[in-house]
Structures are given as C-alpha cells and as structure tokens.
N, C-alpha and C. Protein backbone atom coordinates (compact mmCIF):
# COMPACT_ATOMS: atom_id res chain seq x y z
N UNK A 1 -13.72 -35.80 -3.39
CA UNK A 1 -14.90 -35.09 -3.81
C UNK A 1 -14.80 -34.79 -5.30
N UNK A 2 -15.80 -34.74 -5.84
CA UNK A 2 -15.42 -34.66 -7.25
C UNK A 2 -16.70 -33.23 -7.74
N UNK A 3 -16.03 -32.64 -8.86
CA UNK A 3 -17.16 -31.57 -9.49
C UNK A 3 -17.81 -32.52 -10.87
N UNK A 4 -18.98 -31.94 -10.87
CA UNK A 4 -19.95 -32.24 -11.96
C UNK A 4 -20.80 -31.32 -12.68
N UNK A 5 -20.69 -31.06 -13.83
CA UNK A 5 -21.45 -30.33 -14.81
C UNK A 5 -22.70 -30.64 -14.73
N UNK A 6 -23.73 -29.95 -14.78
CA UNK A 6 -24.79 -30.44 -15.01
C UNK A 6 -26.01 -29.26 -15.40
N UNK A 7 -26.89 -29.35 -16.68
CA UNK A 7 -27.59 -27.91 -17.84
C UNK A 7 -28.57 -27.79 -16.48
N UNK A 8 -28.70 -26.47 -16.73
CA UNK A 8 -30.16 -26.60 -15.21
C UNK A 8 -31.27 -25.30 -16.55
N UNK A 9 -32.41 -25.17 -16.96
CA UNK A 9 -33.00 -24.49 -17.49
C UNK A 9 -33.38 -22.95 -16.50
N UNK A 10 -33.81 -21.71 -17.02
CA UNK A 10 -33.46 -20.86 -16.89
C UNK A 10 -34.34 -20.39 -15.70
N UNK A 11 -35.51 -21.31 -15.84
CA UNK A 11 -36.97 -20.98 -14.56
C UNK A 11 -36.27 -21.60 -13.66
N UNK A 12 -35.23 -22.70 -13.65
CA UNK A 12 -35.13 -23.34 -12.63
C UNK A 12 -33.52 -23.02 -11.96
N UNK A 13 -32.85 -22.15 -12.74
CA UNK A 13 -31.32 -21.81 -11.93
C UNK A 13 -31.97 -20.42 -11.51
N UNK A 14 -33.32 -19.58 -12.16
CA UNK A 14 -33.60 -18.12 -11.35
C UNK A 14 -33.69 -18.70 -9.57
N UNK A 15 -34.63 -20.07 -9.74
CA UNK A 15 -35.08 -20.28 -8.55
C UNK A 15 -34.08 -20.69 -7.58
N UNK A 16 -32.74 -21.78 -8.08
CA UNK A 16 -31.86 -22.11 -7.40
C UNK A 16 -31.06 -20.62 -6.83
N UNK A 17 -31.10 -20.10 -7.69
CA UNK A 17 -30.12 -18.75 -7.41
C UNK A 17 -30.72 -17.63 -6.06
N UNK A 18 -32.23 -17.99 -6.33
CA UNK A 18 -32.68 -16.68 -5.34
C UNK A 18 -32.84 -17.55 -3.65
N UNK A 19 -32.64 -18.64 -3.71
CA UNK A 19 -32.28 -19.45 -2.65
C UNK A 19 -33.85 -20.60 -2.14
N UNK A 20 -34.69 -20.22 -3.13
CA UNK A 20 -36.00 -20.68 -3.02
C UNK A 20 -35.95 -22.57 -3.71
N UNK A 21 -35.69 -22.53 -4.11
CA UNK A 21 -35.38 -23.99 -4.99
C UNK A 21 -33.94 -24.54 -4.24
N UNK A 22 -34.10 -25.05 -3.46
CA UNK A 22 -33.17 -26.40 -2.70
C UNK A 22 -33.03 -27.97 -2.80
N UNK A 23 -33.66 -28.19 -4.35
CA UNK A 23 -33.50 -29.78 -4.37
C UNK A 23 -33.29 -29.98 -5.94
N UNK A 24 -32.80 -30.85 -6.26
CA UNK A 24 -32.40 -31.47 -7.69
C UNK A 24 -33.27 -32.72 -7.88
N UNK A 25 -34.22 -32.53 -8.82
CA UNK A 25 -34.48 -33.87 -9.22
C UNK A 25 -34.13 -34.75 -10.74
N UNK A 26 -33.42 -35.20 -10.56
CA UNK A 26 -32.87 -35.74 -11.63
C UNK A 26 -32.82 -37.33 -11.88
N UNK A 27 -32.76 -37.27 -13.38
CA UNK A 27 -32.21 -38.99 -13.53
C UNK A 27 -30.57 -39.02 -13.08
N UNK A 28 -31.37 -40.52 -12.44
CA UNK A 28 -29.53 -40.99 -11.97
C UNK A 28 -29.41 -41.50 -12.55
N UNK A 29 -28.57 -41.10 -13.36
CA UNK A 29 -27.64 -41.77 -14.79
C UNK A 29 -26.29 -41.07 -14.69
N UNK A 30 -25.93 -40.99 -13.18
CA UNK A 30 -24.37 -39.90 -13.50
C UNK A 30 -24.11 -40.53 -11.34
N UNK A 31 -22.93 -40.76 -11.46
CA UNK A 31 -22.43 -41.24 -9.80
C UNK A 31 -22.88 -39.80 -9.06
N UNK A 32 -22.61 -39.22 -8.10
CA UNK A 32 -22.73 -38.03 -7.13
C UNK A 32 -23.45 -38.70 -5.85
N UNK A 33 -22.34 -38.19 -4.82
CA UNK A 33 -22.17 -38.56 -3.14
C UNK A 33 -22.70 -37.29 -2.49
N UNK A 34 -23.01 -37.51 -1.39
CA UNK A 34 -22.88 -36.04 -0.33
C UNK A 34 -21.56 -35.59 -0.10
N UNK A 35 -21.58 -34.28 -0.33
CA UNK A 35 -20.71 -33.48 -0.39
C UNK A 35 -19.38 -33.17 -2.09
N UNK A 36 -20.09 -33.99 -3.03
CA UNK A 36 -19.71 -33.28 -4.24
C UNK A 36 -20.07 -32.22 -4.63
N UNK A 37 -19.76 -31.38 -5.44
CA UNK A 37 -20.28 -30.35 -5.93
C UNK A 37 -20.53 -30.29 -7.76
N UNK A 38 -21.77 -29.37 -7.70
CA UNK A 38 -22.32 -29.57 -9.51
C UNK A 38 -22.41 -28.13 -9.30
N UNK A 39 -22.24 -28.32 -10.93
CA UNK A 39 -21.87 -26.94 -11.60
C UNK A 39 -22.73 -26.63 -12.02
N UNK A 40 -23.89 -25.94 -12.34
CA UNK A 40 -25.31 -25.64 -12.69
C UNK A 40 -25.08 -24.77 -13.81
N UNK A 41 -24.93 -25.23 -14.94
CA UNK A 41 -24.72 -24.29 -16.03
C UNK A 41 -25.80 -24.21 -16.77
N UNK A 42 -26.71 -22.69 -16.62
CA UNK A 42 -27.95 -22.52 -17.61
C UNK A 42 -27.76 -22.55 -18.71
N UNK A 43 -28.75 -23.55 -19.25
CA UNK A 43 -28.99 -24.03 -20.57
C UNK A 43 -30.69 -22.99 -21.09
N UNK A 44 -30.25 -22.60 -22.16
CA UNK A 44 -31.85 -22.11 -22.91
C UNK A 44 -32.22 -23.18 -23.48
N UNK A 45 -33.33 -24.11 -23.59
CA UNK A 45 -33.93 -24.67 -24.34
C UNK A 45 -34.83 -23.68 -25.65
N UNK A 46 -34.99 -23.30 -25.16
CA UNK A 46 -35.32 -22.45 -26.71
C UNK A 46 -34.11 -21.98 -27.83
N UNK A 47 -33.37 -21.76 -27.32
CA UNK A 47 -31.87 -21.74 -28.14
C UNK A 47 -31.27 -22.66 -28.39
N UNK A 48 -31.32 -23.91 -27.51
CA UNK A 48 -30.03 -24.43 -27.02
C UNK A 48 -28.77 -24.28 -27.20
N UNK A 49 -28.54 -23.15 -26.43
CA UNK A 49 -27.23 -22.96 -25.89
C UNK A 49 -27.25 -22.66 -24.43
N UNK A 50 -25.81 -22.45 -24.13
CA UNK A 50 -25.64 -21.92 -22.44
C UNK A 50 -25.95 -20.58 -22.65
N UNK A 51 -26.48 -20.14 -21.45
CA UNK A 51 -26.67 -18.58 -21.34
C UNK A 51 -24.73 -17.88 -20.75
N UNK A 52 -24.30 -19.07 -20.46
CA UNK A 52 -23.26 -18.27 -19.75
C UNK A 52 -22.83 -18.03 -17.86
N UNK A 53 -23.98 -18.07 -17.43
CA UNK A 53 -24.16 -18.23 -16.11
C UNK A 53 -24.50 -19.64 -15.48
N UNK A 54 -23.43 -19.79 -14.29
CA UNK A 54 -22.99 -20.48 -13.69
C UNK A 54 -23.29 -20.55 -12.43
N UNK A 55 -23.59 -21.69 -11.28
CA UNK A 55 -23.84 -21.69 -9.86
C UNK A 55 -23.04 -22.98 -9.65
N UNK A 56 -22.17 -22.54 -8.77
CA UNK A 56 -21.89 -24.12 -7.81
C UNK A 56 -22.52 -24.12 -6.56
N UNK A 57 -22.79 -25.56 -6.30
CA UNK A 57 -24.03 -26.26 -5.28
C UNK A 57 -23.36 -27.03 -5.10
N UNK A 58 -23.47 -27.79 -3.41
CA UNK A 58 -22.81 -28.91 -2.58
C UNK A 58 -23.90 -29.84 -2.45
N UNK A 59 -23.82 -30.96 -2.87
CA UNK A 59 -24.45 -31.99 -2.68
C UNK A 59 -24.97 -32.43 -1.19
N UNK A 60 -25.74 -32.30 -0.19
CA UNK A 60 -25.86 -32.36 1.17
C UNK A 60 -26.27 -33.09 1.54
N UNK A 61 -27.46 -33.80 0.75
CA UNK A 61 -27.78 -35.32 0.76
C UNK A 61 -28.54 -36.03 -0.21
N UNK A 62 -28.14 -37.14 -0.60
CA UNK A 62 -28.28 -38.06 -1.91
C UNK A 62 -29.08 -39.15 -1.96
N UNK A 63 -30.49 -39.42 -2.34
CA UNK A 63 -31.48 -40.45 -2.35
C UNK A 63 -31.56 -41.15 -3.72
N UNK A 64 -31.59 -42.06 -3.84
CA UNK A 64 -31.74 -42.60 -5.49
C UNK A 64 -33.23 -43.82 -4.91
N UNK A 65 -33.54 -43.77 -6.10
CA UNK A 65 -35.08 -44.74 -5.91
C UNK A 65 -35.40 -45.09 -7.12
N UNK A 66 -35.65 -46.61 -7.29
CA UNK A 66 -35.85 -46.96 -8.22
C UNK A 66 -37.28 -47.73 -8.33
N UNK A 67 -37.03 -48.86 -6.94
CA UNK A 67 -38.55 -49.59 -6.92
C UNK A 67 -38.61 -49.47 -5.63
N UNK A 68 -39.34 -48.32 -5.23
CA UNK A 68 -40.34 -47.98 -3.84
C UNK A 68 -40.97 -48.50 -3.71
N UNK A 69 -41.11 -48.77 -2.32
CA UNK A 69 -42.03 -49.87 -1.65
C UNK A 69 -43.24 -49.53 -0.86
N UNK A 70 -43.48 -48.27 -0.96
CA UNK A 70 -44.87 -47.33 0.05
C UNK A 70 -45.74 -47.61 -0.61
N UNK A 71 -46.02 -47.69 -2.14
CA UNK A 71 -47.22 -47.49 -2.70
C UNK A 71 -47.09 -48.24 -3.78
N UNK A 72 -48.32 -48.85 -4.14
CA UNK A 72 -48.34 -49.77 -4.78
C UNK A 72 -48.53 -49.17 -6.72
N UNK A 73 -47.73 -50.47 -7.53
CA UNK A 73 -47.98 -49.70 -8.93
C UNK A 73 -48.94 -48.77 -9.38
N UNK A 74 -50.10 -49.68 -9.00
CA UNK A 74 -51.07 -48.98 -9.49
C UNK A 74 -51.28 -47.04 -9.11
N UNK A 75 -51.28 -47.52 -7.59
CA UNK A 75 -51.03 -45.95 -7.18
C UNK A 75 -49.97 -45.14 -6.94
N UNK A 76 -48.95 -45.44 -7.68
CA UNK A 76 -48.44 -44.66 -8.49
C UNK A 76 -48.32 -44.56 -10.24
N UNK A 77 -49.18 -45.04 -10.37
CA UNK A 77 -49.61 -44.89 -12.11
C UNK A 77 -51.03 -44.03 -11.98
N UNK A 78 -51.48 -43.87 -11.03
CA UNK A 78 -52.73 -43.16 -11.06
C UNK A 78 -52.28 -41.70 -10.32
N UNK A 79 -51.43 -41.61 -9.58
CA UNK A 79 -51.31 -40.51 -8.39
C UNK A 79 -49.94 -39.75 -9.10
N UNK A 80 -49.00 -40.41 -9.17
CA UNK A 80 -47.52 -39.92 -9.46
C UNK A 80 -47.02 -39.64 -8.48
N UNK A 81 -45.64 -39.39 -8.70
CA UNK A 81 -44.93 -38.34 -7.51
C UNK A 81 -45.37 -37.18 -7.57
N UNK A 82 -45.06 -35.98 -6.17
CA UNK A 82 -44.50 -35.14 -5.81
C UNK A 82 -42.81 -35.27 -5.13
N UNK A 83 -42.48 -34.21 -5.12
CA UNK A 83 -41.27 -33.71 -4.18
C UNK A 83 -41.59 -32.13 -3.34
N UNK A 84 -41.46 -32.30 -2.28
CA UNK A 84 -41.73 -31.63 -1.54
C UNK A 84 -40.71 -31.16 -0.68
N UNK A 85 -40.43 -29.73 -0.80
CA UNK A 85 -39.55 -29.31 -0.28
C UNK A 85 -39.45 -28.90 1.34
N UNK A 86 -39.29 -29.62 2.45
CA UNK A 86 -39.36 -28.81 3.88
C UNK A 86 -38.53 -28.30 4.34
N UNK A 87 -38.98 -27.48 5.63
CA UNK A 87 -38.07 -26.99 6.01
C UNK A 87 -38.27 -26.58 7.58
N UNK A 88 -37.59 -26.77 8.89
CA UNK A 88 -38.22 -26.62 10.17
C UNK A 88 -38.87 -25.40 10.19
N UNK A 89 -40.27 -25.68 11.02
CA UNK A 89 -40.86 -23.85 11.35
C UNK A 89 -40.74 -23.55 12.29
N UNK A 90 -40.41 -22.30 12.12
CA UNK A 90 -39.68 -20.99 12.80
C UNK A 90 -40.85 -21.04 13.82
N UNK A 91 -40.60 -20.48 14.95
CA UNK A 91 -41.49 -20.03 16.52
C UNK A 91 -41.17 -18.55 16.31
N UNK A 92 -41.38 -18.08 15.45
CA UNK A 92 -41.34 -16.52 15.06
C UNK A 92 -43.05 -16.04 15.51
C-alpha cells in the first residue's frame, strides 16, 4: 500500500472533513489502487501556500476513464460530465 500527497483547496477539504464530500475527482496523472491512502493537504489558492491542515483518506475504489463509450463526442461536448455522489436509502 503506498501513501500519497495530494493539495485539496479549502471549500473542498471543509467538505471532505465534515464527511459530506466522499469522492476525488482528479487527473490521473499519479498511480493509486484501492486501498492506498492520500494525504489531503489544504492548499490556499489565494496564497498559495498550505494552510497546515491535514486529512488521511483510504482509497475504496478506483475508476480511471479516458475514452467512454455511453455517449457519443458530440454529447459530451454539448452536455459534459457530472459526478454524482450515492448512497443506499435508508427505510427510516
């Protein structure tokens, strides 16, 4: 298993931190498996520097995509992605 650094901005480690934000979307330009762990070190873009605060996160599962096959160029040059976060609902 290996650890990985990686800047997370400050709207987006509040959200990782309060447990609401559960997904990374990133360029894959760096290896990471299920079950590595990244080091989420807030970065200020308005400063650029680290704020100092730190989160480690376990990698749980890993998709890379480059040329998807659901939708065609066009509609995705007109539509874009989303990412959508789920989660099972509760019978509460």
């Amino acid at each position: 298993m290996r650890t990985i650094r990686k800047k997370i901005w400050p709207e987006y480690f509040d959200l990782v931190t309060s447990g609401k934000k559960k997904f990374e979307l990133r360029l894959a330009d760096f290896d990471i498996a299920e079950g590595d762990t990244m080091v989420l070190e807030e970065w200020d873009p308005k400063t650029g520097q680290y704020t100092g605060r730190k989160l480690e996160v376990v990698a749980t599962l890993v998709r890379k995509t480059k040329d998807q096959k659901f939708w065609s160029t066009d509609e995705v040059e007109k539509y874009g992605f989303q990412i959508i976060q789920i989660e099972p609902k509760s019978n509460d």
